[in-house]
Structure formats: structure tokens, C-alpha cells
N, C-alpha and C. Protein backbone atom coordinates (compact mmCIF):
# COMPACT_ATOMS: atom_id res chain seq x y z
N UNK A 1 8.46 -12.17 5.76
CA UNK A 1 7.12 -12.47 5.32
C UNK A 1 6.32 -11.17 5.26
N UNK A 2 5.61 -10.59 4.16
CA UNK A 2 4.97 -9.84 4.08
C UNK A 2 4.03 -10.18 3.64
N UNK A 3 2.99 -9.53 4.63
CA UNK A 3 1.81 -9.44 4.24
C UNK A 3 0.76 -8.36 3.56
N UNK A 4 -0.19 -8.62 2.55
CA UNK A 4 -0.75 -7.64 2.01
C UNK A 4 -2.26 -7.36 2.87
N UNK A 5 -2.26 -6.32 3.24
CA UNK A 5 -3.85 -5.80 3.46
C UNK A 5 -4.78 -5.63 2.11
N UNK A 6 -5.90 -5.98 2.21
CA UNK A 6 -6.62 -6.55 0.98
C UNK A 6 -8.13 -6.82 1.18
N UNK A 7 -8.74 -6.39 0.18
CA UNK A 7 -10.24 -6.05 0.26
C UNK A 7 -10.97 -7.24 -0.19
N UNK A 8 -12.11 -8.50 0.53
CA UNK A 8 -12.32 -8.78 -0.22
C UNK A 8 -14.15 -8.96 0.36
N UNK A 9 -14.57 -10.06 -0.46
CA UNK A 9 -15.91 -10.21 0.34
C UNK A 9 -16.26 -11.24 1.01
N UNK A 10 -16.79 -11.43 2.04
CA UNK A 10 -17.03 -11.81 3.47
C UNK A 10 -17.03 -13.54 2.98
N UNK A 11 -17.89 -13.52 1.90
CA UNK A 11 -18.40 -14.59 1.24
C UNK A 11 -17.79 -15.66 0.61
N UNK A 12 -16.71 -15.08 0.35
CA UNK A 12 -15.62 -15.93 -0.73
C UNK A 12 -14.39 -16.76 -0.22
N UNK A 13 -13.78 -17.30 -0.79
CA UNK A 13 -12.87 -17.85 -0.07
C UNK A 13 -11.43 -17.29 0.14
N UNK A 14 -11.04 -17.70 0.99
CA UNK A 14 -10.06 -16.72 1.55
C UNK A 14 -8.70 -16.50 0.91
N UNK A 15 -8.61 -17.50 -0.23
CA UNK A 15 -7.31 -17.38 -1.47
C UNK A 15 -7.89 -17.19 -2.70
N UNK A 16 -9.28 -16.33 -2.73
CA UNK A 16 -9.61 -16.24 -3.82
C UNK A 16 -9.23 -14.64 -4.37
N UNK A 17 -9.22 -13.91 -5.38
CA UNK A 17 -8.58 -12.82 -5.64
C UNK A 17 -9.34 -11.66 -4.92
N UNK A 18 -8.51 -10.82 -4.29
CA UNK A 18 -8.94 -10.19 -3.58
C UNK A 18 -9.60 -8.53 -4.48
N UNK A 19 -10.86 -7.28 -4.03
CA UNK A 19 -11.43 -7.05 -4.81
C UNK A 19 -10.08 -5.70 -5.02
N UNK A 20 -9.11 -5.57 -3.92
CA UNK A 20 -8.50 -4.39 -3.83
C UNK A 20 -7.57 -4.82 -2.85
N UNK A 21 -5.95 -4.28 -3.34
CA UNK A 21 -5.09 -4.35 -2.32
C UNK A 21 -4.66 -3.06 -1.58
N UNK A 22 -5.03 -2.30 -0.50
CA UNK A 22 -4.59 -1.04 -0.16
C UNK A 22 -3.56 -0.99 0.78
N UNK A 23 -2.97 -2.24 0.89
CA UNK A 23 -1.55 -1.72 1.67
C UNK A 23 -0.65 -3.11 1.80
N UNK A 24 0.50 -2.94 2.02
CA UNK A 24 1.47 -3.63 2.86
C UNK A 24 1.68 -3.54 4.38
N UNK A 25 2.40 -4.99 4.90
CA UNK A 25 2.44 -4.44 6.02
C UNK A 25 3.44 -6.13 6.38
N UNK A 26 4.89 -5.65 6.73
CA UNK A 26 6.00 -6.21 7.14
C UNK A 26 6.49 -6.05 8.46
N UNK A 27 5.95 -7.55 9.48
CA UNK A 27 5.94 -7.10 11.00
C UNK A 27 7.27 -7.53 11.18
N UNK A 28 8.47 -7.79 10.69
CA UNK A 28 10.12 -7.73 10.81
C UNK A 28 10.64 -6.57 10.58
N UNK A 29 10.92 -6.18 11.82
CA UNK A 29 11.74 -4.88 11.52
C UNK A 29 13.31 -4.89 10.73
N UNK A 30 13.35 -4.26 10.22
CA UNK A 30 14.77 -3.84 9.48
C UNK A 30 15.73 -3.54 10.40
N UNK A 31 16.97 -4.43 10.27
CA UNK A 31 18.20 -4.73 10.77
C UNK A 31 18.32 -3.09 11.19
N UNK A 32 18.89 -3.08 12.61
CA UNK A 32 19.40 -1.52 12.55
C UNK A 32 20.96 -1.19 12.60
N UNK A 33 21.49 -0.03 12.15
CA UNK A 33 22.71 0.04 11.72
C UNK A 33 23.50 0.24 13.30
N UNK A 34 24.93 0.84 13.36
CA UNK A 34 25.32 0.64 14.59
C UNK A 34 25.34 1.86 14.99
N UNK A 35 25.04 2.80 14.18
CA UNK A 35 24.61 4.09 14.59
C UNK A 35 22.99 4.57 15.49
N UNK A 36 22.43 3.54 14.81
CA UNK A 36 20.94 3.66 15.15
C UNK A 36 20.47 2.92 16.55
N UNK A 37 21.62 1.51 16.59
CA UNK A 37 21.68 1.49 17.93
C UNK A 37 22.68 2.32 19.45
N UNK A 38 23.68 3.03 18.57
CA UNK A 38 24.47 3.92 19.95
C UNK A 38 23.11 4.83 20.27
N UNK A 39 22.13 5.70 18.93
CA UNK A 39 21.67 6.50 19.50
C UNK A 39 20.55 6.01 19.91
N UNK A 40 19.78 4.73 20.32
CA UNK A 40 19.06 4.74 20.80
C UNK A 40 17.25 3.87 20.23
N UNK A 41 17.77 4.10 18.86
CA UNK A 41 16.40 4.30 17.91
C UNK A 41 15.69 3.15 17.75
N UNK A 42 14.42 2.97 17.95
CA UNK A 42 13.94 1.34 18.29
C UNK A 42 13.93 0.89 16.63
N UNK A 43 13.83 -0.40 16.41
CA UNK A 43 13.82 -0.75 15.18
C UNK A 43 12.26 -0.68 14.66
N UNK A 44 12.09 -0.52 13.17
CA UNK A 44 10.59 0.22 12.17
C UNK A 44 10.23 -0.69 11.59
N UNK A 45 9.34 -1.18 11.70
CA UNK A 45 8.20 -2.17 10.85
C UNK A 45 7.53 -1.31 9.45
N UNK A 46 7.68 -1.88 8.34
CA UNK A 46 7.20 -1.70 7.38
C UNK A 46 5.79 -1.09 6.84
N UNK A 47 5.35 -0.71 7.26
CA UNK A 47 4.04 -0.70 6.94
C UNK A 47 3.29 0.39 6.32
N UNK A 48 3.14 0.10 4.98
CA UNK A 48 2.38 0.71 3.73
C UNK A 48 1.16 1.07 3.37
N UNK A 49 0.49 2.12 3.68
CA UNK A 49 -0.98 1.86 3.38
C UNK A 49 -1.37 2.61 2.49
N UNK A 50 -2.71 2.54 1.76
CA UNK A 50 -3.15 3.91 0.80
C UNK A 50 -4.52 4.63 2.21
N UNK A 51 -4.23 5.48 2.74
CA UNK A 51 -5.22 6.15 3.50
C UNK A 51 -6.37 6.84 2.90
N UNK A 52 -6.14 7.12 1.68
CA UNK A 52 -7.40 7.96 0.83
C UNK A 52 -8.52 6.48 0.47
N UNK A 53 -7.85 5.31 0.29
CA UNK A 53 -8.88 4.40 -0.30
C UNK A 53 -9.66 3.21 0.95
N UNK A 54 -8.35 3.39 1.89
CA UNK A 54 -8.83 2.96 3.26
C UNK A 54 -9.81 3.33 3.65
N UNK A 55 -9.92 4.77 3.87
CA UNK A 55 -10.91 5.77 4.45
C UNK A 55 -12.22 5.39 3.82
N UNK A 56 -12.22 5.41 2.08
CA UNK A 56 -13.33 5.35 1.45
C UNK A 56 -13.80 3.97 2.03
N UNK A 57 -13.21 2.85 2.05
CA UNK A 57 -13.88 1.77 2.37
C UNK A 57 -14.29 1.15 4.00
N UNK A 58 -13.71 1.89 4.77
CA UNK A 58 -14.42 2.11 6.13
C UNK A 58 -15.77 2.84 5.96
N UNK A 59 -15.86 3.70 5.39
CA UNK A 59 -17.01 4.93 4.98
C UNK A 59 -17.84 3.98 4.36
N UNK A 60 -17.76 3.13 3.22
CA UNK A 60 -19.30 2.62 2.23
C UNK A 60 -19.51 1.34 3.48
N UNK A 61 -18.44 0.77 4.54
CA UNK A 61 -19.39 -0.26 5.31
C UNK A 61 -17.73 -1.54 5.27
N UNK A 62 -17.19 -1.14 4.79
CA UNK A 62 -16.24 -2.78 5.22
C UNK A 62 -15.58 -2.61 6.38
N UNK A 63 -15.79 -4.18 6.97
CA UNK A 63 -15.14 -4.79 8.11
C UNK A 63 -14.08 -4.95 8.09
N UNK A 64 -13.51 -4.12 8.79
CA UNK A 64 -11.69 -4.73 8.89
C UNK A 64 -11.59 -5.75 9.84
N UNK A 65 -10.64 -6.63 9.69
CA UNK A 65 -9.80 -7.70 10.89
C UNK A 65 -9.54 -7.26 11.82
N UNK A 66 -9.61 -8.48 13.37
CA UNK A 66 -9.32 -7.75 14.03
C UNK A 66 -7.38 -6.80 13.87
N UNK A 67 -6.88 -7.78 12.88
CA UNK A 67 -5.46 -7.23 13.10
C UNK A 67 -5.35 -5.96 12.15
N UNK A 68 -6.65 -6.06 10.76
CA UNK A 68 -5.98 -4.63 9.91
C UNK A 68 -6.57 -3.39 11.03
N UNK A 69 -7.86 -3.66 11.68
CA UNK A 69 -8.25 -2.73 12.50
C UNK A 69 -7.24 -2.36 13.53
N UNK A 70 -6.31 -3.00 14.36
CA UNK A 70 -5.11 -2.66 14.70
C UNK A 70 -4.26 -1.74 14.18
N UNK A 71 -4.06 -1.91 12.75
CA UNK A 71 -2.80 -1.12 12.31
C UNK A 71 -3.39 -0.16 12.12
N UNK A 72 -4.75 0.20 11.60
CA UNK A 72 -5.58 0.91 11.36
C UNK A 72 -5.72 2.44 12.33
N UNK A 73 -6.23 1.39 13.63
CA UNK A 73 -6.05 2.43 14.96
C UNK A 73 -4.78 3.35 14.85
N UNK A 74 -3.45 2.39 14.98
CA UNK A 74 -2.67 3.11 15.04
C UNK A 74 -2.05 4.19 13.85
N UNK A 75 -2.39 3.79 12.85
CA UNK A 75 -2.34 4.67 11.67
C UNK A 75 -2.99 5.94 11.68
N UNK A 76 -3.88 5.99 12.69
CA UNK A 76 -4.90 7.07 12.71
C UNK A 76 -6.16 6.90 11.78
N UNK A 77 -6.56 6.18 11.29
CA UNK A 77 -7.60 5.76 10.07
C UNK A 77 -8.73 5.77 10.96
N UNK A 78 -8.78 4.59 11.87
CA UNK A 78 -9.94 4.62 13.16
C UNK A 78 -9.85 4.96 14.29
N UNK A 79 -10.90 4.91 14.69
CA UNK A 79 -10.58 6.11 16.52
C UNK A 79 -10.70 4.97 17.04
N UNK A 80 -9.47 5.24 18.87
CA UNK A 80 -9.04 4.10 19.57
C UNK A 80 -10.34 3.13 20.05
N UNK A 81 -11.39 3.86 20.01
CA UNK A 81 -12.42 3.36 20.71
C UNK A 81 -13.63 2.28 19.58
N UNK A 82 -13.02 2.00 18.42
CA UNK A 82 -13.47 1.07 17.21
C UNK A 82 -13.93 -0.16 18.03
N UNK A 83 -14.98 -0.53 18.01
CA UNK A 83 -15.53 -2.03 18.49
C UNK A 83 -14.53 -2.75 17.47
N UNK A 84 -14.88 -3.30 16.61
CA UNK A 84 -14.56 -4.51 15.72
C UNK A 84 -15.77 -4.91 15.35
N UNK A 85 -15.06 -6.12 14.20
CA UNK A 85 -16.44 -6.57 13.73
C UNK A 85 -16.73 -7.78 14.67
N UNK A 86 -16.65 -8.50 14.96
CA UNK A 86 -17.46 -9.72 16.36
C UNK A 86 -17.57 -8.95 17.96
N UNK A 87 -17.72 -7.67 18.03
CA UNK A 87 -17.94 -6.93 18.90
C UNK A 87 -19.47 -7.07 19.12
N UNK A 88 -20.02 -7.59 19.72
CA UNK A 88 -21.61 -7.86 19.90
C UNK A 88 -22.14 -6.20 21.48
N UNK A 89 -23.36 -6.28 21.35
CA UNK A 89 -24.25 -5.11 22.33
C UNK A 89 -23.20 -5.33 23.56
N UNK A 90 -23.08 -4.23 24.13
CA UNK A 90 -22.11 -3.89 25.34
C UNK A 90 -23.11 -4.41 26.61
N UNK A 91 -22.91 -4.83 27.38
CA UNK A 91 -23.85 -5.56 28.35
C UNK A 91 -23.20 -4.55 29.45
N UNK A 92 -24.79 -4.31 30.04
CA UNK A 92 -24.50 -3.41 31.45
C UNK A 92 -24.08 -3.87 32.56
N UNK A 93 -23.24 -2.97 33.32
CA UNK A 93 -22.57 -3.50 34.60
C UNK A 93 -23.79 -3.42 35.52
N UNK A 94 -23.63 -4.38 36.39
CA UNK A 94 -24.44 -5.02 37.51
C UNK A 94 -24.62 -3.48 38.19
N UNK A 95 -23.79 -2.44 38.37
CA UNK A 95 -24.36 -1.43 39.05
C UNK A 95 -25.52 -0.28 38.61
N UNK A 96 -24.65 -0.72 37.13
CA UNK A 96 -26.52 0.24 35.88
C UNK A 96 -27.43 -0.69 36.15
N UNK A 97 -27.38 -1.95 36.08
CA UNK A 97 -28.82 -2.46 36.03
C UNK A 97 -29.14 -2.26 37.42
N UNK A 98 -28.92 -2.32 38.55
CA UNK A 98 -29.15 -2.53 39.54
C UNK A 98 -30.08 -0.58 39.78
N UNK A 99 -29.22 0.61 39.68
CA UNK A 99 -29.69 2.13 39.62
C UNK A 99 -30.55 1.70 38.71
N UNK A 100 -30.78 0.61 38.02
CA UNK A 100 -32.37 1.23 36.51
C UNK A 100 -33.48 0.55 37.23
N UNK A 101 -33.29 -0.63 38.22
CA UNK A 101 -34.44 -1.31 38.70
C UNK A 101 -35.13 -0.12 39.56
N UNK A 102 -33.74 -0.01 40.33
CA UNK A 102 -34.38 1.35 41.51
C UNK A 102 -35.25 2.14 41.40
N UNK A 103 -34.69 2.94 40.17
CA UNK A 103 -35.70 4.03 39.37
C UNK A 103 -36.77 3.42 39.24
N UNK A 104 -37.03 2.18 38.37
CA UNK A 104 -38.15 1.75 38.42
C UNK A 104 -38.95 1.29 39.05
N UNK A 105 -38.70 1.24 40.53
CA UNK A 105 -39.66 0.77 41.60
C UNK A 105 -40.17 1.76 42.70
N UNK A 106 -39.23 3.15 41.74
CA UNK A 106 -39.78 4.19 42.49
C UNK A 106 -40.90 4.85 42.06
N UNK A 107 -41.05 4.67 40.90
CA UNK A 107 -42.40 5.33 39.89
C UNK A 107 -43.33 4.75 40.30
């Protein structure tokens, strides 16, 4: 089963034609030969991307999935530290809020 990575808009429906396809991506790895297993070599997942058009469309504002943002990371396209898109405001740990009251009851 392969799947295509594919551009579309937020709005539309989800088998409707997509605006841009910039990659493949085949999570069955390819049979490995008996050479590839004496020496060791883990088996390779497929995966095709165009990085020049990727890039552009991270850059004008599109949301990747959480799974193309996955391959993404690891592709090197986004840095490990990418929220996502349903990533909502980071909520402070009980010990920041607790040092911000302090401060403030010292003023």
C-alpha cells in the first residue's frame, strides 16, 4: 500500500483532488536479500519526497499531518522540536506558576 503525501485545503473533502502531490511514501519495507541479512542491514521503507517544494509550502503557511510532519522531522525538512498543527499554548508547570506568584507578592 502506498501512500501519496499531498497538498490540499483544510476545507475540502478528503477524496477530493488534491492541489499538489510532493511525495511518496511506502511503510513496507522491501524483502531483504540473504546477503543483506548475513551482513546485518535493517530493512528500507520507501519514501519519496520533493524537498525544494516541501520547503516552499511549510514557508507560505501549510499544515502538515501529524504523520507527514513525522516523516518530515525525520527527513530533515522540520526541526525535532515542530509543535504540530492541534498543538494548542504550552501550559506552565505548577513550579513557573508558583516562582511568578512569588515574584509577585514581593513587589
Amino acid at each position: 500500500m502506498i501512500s501519496c503525501c499531498v497538498l490540499t485545503f483544510n476545507r475540502t473533502q478528503r477524496d477530493s483532488l488534491p492541489i499538489e502531490v510532493i511525495g511518496t511514501y511506502d511503510p513496507i519495507p522491501a524483502p531483504r536479500t540473504k546477503e543483506q541479512i548475513e551482513r546485518g542491514e535493517k530493512p528500507v521503507k520507501d519514501i519519496r519526497l520533493d524537498f525544494h517544494r516541501s520547503k516552499y509550502w511549510i514557508g507560505v503557511g501549510a499544515q502538515p499531518s501529524e504523520t507527514v510532519a513525522r516523516l518530515f522531522k525525520k527527513a530533515g525538512i522540520l526541526p525535532p522540536q515542530w509543535p504540530g498543527p492541534n498543538k494548542g499554548p504550552r501550559v506552565p508547570k505548577r513550579e513557573q506558576v508558583e516562582g511568578i506568584k512569588a515574584l509577585n507578592e514581593n513587589k
